[in-house]
Protein backbone atom coordinates (compact mmCIF):
# COMPACT_ATOMS: atom_id res chain seq x y z
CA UNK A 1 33.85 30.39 -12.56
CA UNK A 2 30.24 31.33 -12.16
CA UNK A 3 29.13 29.10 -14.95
CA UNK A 4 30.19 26.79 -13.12
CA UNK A 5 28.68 27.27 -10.19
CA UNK A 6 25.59 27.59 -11.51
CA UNK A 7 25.77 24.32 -13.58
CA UNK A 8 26.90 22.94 -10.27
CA UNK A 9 23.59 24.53 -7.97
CA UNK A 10 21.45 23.64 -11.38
CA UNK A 11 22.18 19.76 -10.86
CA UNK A 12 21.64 19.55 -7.24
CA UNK A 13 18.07 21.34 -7.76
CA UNK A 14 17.43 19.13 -10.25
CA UNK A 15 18.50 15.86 -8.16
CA UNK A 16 16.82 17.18 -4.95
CA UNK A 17 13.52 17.75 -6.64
CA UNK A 18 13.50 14.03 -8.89
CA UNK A 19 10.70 11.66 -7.86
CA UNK A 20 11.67 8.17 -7.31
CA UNK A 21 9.88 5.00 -8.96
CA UNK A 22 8.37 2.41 -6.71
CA UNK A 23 8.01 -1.10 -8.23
CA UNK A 24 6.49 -4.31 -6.61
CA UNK A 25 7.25 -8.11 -7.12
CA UNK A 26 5.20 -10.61 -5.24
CA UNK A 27 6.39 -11.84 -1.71
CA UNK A 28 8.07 -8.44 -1.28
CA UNK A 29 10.19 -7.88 2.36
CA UNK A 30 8.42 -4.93 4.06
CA UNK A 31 11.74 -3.56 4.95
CA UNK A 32 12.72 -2.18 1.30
CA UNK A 33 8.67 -0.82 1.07
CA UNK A 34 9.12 1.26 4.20
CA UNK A 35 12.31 2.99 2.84
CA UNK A 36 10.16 4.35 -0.33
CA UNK A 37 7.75 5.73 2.31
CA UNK A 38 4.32 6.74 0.31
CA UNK A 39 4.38 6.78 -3.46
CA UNK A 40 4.84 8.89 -5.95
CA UNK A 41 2.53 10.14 -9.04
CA UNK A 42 1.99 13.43 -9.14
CA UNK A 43 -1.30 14.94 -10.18
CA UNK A 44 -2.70 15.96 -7.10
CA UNK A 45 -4.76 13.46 -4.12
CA UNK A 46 -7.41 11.34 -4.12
CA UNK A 47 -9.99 9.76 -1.63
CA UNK A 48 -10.08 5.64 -1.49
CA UNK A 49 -12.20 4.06 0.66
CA UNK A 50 -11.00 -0.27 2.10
CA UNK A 51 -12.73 -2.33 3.96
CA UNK A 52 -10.99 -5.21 5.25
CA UNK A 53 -12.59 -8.20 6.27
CA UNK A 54 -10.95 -10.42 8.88
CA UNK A 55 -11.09 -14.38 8.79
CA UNK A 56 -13.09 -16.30 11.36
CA UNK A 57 -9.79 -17.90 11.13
CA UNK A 58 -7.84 -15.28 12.49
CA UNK A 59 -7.07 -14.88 15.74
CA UNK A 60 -9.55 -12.98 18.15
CA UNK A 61 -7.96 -10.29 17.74
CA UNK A 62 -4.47 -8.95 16.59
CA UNK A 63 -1.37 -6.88 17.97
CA UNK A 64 0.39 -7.21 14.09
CA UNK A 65 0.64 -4.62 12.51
CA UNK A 66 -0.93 -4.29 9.59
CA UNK A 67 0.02 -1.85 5.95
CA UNK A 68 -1.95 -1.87 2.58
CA UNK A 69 -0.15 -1.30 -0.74
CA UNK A 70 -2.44 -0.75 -4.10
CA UNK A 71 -1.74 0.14 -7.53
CA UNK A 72 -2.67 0.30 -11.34
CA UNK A 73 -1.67 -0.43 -14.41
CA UNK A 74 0.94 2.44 -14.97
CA UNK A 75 2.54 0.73 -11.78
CA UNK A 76 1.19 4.21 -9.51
CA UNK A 77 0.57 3.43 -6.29
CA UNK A 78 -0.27 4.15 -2.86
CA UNK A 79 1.43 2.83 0.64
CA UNK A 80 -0.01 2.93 4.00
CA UNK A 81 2.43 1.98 6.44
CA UNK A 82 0.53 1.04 9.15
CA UNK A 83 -3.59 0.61 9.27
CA UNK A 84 -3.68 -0.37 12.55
CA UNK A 85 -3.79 1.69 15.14
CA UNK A 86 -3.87 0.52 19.04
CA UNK A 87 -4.14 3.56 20.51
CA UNK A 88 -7.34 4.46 18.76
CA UNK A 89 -8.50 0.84 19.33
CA UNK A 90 -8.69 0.22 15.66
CA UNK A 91 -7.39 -3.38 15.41
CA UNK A 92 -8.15 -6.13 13.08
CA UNK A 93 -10.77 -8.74 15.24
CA UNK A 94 -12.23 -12.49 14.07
CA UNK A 95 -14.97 -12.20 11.79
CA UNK A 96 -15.52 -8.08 11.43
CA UNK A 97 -14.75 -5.71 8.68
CA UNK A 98 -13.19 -2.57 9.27
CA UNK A 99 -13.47 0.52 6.85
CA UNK A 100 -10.52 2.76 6.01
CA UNK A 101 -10.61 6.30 4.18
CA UNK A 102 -7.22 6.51 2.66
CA UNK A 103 -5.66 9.97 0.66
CA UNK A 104 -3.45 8.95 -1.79
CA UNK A 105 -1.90 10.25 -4.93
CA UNK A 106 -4.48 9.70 -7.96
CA UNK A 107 -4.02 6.26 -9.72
CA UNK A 108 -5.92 4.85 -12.53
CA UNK A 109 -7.94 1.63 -11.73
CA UNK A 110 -6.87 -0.74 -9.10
CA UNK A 111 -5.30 -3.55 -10.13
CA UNK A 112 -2.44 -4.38 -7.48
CA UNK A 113 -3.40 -5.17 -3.66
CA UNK A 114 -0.67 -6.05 -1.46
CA UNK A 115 -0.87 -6.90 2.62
CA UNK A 116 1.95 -6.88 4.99
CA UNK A 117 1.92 -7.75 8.70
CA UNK A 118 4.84 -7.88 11.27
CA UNK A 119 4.40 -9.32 14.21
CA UNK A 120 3.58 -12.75 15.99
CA UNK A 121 -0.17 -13.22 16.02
CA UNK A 122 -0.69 -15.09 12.58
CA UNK A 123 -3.71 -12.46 11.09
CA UNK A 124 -5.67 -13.60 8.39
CA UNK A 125 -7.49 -11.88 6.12
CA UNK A 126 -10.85 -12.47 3.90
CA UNK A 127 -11.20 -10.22 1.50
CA UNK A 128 -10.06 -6.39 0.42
CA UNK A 129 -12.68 -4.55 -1.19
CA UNK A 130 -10.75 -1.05 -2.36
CA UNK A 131 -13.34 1.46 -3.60
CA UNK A 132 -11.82 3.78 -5.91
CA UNK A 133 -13.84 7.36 -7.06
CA UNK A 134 -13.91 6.41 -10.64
CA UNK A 135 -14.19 2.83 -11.05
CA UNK A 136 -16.09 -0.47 -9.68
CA UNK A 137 -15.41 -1.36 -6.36
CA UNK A 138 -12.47 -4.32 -6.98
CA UNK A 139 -12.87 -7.51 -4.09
CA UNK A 140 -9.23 -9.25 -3.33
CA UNK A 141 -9.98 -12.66 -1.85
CA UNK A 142 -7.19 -13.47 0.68
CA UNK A 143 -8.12 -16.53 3.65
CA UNK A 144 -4.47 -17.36 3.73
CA UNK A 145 -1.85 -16.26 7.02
CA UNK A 146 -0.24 -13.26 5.72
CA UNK A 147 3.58 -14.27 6.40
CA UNK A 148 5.61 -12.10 8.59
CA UNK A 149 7.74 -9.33 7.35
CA UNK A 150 6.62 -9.72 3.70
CA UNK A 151 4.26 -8.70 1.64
CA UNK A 152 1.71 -10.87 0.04
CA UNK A 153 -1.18 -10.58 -2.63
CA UNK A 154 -2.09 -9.85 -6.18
CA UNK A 155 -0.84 -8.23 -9.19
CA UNK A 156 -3.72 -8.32 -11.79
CA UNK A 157 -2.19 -5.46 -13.91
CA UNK A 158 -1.40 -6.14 -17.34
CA UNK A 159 2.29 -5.44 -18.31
CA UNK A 160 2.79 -2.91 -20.88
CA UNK A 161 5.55 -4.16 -22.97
């Protein structure tokens, strides 16, 4: 009897205390991102620094709300679920760049850049320049509508086999 309770207290410790794996595919609904929360990688956190450009395209100025996905090559990476913040004032206006200092797990070189917006303003992007400790600063070129309640960008990882 008390092996197997403790077999039985063994497995939930060991189920409780399992990371779980976050993988992307292009045009991805928002929805299934927020459910995985941030990401996983353990190995401690890190300091990235994005600046976002907005179009002259864009609106004036948004109410969307706006999240950032990145990753690497060993498909790590790091979620923000929401950049903007209205309260603070920090929203996404035509023509301006706005810097953001994001902690994260550590991931290897940046490779992945994903954008997501919900709501009904239409914001458009430039470019996403993600500056990450150990490598070259990496520029995502965007100028497109972000569609609503998906996610939208670049995977320029190469796919270990």
């Amino acid at each position: 009897m008390k092996i197997a309770l403790i077999l039985t207290f063994s497995i939930m410790f060991v189920v409780s205390h399992t990371t779980p794996t976050f993988n992307t595919q292009p045009q991805m609904n928002q929805s299934s991102i927020q459910l995985q929360n941030e990401t996983r990688k353990s190995g401690g956190s890190c300091n990235y620094k994005v600046n976002i450009k907005t179009s002259c395209n864009s609106p004036p100025h948004t109410t969307d709300e706006i999240s950032i996905l990145f990753g690497d090559n060993n498909a790590s990476e790091v979620y923000v679920p929401r950049l903007d913040d209205p309260d603070s004032g920090t929203t996404f206006e035509q023509c301006t760049t706005i810097e953001f200092e994001i902690l994260g797990p550590c991931i290897g070189k940046i490779c992945k850049m994903y954008l997501f917006r919900n709501g009904t303003d239409g914001w458009i992007p430039e470019t996403v320049t993600a500056y990450h400790y150990d490598y070259p600063p990496v520029i995502f070129n965007y100028n497109v509508d972000i569609p609503k309640d998906a996610g939208y960008g670049y995977n320029n990882c190469n796919k270990k086999v």
